[in-house]
C-alpha atoms as a PDB file:
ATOM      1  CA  UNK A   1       0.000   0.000   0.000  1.00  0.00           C
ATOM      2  CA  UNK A   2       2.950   2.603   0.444  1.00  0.00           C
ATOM      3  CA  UNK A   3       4.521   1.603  -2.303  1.00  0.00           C
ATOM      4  CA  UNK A   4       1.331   3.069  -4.140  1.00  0.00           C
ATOM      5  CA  UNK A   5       1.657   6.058  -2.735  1.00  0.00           C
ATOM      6  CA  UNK A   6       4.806   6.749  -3.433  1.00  0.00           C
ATOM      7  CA  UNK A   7       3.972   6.046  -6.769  1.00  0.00           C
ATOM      8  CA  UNK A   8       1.666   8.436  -7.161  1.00  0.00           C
ATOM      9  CA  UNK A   9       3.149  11.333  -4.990  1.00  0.00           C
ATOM     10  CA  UNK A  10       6.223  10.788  -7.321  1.00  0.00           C
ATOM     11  CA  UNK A  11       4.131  10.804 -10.311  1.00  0.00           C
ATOM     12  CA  UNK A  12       2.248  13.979  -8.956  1.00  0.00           C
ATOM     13  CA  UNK A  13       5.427  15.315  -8.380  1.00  0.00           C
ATOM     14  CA  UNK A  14       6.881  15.002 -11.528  1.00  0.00           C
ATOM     15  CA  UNK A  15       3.093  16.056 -13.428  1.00  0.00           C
ATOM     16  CA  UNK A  16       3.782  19.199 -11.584  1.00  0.00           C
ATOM     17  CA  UNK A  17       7.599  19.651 -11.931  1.00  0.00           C
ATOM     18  CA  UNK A  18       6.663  19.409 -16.289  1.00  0.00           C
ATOM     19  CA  UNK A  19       3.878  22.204 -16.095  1.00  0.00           C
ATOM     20  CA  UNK A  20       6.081  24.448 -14.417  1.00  0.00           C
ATOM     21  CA  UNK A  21       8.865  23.864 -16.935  1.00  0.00           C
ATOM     22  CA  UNK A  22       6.385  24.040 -19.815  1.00  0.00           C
ATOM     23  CA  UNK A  23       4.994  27.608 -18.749  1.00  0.00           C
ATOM     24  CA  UNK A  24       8.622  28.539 -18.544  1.00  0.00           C
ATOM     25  CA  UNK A  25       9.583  27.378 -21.652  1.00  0.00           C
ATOM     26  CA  UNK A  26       6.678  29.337 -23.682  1.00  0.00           C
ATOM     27  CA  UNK A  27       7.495  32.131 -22.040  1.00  0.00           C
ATOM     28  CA  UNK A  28       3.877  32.724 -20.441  1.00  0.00           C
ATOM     29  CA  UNK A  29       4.631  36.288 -19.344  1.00  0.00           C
ATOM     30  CA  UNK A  30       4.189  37.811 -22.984  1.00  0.00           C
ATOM     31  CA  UNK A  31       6.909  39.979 -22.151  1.00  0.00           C
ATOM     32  CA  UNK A  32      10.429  37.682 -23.662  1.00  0.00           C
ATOM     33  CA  UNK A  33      10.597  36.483 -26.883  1.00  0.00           C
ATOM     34  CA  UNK A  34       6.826  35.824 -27.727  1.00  0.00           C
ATOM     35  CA  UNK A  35       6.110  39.508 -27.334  1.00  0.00           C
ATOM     36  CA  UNK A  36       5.077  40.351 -30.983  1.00  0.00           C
ATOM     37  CA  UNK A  37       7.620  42.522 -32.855  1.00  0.00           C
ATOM     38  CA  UNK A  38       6.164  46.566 -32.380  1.00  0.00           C
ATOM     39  CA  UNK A  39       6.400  46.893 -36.184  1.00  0.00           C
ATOM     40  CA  UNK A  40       3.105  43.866 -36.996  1.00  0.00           C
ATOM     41  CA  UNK A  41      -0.122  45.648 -37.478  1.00  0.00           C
ATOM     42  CA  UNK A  42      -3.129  44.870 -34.781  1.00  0.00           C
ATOM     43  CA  UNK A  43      -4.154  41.936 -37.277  1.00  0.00           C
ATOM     44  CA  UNK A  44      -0.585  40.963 -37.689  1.00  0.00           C
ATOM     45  CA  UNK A  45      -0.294  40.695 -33.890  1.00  0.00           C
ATOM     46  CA  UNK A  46      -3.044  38.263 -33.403  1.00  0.00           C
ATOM     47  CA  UNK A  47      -1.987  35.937 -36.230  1.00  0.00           C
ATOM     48  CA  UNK A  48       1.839  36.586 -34.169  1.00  0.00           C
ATOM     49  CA  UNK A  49      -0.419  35.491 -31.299  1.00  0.00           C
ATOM     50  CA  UNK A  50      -2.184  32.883 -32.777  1.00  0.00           C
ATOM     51  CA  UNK A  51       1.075  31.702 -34.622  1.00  0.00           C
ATOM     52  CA  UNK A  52       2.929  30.709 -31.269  1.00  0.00           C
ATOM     53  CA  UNK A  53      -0.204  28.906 -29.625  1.00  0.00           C
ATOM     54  CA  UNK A  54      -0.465  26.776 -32.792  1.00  0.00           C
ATOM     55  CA  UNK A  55       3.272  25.815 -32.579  1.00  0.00           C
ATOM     56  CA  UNK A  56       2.756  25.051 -29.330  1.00  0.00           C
ATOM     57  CA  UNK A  57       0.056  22.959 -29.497  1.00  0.00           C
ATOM     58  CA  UNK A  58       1.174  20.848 -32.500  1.00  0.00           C
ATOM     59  CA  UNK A  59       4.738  20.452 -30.165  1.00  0.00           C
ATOM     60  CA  UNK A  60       2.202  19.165 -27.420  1.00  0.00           C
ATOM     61  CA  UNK A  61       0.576  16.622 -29.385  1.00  0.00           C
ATOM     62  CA  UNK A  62       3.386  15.260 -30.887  1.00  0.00           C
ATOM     63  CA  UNK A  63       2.578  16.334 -34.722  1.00  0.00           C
ATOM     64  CA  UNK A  64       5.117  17.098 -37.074  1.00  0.00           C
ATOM     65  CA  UNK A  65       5.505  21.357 -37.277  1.00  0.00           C
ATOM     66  CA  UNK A  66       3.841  22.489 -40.454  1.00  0.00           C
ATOM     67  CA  UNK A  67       2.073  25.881 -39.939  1.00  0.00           C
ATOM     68  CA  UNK A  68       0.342  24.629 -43.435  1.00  0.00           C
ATOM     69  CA  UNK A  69      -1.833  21.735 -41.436  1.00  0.00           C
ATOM     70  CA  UNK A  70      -2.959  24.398 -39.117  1.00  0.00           C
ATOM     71  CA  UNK A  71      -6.861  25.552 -39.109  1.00  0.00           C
ATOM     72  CA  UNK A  72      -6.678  28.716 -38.046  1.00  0.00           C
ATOM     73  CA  UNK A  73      -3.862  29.869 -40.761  1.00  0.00           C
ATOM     74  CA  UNK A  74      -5.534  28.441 -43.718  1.00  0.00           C
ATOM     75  CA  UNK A  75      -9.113  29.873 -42.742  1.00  0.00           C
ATOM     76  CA  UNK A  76      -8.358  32.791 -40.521  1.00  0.00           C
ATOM     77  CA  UNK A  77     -11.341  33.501 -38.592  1.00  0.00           C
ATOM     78  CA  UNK A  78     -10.817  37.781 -38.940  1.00  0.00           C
ATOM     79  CA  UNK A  79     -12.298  40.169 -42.311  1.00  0.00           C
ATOM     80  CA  UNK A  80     -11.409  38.352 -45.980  1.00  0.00           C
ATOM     81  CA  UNK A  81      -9.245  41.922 -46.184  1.00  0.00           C
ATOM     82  CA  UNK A  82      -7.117  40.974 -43.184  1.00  0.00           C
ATOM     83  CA  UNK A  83      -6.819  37.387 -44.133  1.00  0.00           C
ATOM     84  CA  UNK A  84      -3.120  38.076 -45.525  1.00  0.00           C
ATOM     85  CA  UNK A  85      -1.823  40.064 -42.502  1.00  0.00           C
ATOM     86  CA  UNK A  86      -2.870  37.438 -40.253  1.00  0.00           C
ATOM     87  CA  UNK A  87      -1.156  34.705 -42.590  1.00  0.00           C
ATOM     88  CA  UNK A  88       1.776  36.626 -41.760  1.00  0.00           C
ATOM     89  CA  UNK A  89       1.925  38.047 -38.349  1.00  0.00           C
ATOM     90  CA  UNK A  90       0.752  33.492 -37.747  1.00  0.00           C
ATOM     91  CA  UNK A  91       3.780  32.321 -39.789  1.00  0.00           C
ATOM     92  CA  UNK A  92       6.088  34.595 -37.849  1.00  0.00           C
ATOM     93  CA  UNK A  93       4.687  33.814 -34.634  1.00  0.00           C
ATOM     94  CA  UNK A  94       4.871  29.916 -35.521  1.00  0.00           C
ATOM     95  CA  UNK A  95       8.395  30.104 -36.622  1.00  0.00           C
ATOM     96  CA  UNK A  96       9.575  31.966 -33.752  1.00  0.00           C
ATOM     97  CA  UNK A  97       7.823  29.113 -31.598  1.00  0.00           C
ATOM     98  CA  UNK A  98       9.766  26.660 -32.945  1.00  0.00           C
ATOM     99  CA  UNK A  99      13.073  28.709 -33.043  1.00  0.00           C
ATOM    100  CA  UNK A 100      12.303  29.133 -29.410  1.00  0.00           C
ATOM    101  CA  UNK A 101      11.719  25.340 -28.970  1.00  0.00           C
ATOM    102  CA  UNK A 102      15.038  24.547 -30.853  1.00  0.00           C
ATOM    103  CA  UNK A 103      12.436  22.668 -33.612  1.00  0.00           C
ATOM    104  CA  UNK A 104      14.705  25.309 -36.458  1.00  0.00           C
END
């Protein structure tokens, strides 16, 4: 029986020690390196935005990076006249994600 709780305190432990390290590593403070660059346009800023979350999540879920295979960059939901600012404030904000996570 204590054996299975150390199990799972060590488990809990190390559940915990990865979510801290994760938050560090994306840089959750939107202050470091995912701060988008001052010269991107309001539009360009939320693709920028967008760009890094879908990085990240494709990172999380083991796919292979390919800001192509994302959603949200091939149908952008913002006005069909921002569609190519947000294309490429998201492809900037993707590839600085994976600079970031050493995927470039």
């Amino acid at each position: 029986m204590r054996l299975k709780w150390l199990g799972i305190s060590v488990l809990a432990l190390f559940l915990g020690t990865t979510g801290l390290l994760t938050a560090r590593a994306f840089g959750q403070d939107r202050g470091g390196w995912d701060a988008p660059p001052r010269e991107l346009r309001d539009v360009q800023r939320q693709g920028f935005h967008d760009g890094i979350e879908g990085a990240r999540k494709d990172i999380d879920n083991h796919r292979r990076p390919n800001v192509n295979n994302r959603d949200e960059y091939r149908h952008p939901n913002v006005r069909p006249k921002d569609e190519e600012d947000y294309r490429i404030g998201f492809r900037r904000g993707y590839e600085t994600a994976l600079s970031h996570m050493n995927y470039r």
